[in-house]
C-alpha atoms as a PDB file:
ATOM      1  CA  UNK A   1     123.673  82.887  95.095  1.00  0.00           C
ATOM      2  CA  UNK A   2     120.508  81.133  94.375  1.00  0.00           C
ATOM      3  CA  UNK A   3     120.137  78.753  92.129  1.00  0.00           C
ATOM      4  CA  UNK A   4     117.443  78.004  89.507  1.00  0.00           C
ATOM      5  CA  UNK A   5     114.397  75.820  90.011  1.00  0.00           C
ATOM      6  CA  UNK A   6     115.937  72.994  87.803  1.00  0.00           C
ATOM      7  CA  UNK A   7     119.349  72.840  89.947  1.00  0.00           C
ATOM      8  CA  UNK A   8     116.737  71.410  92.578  1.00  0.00           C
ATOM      9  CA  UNK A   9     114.284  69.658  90.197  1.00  0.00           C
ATOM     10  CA  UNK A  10     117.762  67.617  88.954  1.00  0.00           C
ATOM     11  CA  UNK A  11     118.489  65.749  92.078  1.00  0.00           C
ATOM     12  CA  UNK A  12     114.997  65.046  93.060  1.00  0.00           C
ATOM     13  CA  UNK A  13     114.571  63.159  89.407  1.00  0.00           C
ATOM     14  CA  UNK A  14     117.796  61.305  90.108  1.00  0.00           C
ATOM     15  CA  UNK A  15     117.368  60.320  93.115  1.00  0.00           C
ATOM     16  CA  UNK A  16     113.809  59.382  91.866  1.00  0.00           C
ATOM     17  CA  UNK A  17     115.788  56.996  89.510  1.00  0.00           C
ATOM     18  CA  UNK A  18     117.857  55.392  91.608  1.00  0.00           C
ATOM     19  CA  UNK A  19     117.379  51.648  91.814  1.00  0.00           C
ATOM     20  CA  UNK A  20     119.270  51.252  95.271  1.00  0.00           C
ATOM     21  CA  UNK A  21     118.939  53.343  98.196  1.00  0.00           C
ATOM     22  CA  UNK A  22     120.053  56.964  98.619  1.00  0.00           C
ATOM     23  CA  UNK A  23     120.058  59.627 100.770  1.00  0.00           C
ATOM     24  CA  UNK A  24     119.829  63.514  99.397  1.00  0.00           C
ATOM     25  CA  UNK A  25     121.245  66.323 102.300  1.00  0.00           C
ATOM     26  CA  UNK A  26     119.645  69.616 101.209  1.00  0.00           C
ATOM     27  CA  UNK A  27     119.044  73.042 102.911  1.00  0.00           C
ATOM     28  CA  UNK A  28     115.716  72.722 104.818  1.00  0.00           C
ATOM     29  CA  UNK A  29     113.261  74.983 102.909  1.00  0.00           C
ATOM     30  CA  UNK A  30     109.332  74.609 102.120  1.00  0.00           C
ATOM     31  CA  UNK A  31     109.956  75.557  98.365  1.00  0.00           C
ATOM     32  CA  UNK A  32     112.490  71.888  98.298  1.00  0.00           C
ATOM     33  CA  UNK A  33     110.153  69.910 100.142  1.00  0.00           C
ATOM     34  CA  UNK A  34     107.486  70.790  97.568  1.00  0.00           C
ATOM     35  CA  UNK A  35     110.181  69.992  94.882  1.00  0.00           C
ATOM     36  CA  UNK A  36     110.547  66.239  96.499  1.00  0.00           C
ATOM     37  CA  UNK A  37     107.165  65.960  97.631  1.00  0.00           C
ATOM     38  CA  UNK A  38     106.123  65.245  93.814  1.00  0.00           C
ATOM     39  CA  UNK A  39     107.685  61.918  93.980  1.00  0.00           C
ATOM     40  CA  UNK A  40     106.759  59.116  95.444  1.00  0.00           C
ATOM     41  CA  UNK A  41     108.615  56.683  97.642  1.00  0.00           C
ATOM     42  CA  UNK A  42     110.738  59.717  99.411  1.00  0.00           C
ATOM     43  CA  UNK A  43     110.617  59.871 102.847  1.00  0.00           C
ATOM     44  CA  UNK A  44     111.922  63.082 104.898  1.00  0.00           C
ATOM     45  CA  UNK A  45     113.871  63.815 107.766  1.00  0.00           C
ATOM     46  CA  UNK A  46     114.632  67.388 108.972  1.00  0.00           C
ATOM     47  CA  UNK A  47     117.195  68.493 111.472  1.00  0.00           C
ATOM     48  CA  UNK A  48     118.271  71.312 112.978  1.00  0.00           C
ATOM     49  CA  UNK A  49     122.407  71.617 112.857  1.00  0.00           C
ATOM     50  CA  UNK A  50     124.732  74.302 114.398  1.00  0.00           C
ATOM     51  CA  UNK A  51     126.800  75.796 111.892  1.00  0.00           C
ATOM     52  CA  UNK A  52     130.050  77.768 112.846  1.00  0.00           C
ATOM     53  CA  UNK A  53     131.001  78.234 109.464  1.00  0.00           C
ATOM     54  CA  UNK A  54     128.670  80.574 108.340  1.00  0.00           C
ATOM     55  CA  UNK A  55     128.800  83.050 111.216  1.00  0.00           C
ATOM     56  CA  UNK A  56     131.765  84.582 111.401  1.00  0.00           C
ATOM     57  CA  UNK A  57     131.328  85.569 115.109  1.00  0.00           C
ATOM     58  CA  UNK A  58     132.559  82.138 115.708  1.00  0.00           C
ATOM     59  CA  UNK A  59     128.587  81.408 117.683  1.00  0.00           C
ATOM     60  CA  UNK A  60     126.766  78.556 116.169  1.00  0.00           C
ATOM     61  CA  UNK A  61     124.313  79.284 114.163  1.00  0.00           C
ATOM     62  CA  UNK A  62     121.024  77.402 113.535  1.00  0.00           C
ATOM     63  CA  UNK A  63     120.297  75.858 110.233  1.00  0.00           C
ATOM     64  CA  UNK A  64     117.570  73.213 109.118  1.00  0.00           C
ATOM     65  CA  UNK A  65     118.951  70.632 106.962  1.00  0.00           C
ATOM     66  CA  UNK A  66     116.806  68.315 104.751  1.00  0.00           C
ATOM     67  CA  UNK A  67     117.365  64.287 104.604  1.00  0.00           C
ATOM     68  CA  UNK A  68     115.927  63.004 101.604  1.00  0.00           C
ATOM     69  CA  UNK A  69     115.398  58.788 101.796  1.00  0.00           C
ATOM     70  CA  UNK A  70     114.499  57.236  98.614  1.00  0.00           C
ATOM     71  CA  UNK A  71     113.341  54.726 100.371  1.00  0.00           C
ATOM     72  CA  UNK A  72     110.959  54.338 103.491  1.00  0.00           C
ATOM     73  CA  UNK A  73     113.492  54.486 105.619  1.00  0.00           C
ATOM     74  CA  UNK A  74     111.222  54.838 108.927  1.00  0.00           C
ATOM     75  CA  UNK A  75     109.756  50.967 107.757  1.00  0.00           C
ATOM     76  CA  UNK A  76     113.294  49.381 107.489  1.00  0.00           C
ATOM     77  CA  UNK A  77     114.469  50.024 111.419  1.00  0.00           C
ATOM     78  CA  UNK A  78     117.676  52.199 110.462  1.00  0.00           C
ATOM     79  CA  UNK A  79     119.155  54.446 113.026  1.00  0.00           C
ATOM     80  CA  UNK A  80     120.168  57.663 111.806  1.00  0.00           C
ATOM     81  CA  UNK A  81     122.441  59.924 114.105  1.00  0.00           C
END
């Protein structure tokens, strides 16, 4: 079920908000990275995860997944696994 543009727009202001640091996992899609890409200070990881649980052959299936940083997390030497 898809959810309207302000169910995305929500996050991305409160992470935006956020006076420590955070880190926002969301579905991997060029319409979200536009939706964080109006703020400043994000940085962005994506990476591609298997997911069993939505194929019901029981294969893994290939999904991107969005990490949203609200912080610049490449400039502070975290390791992210």
């Amino acid at each position: 079920m898809p959810f309207a543009w302000a169910e995305y727009e929500a996050p991305a202001s409160t992470l935006a908000g956020i006076k420590g640091r955070a880190i926002l996992s969301i579905n991997d899609h060029p319409d979200i990275r536009l939706c964080f890409d109006g703020f400043d200070g994000f940085d962005a990881e994506s990476l591609e995860l298997g997911d069993s649980l939505s194929n019901h052959s029981g294969a893994s299936a290939q999904r991107k997944e969005l990490l949203v940083f609200s912080w610049g997390w490449w400039r502070t030497r975290m390791v992210c696994f």
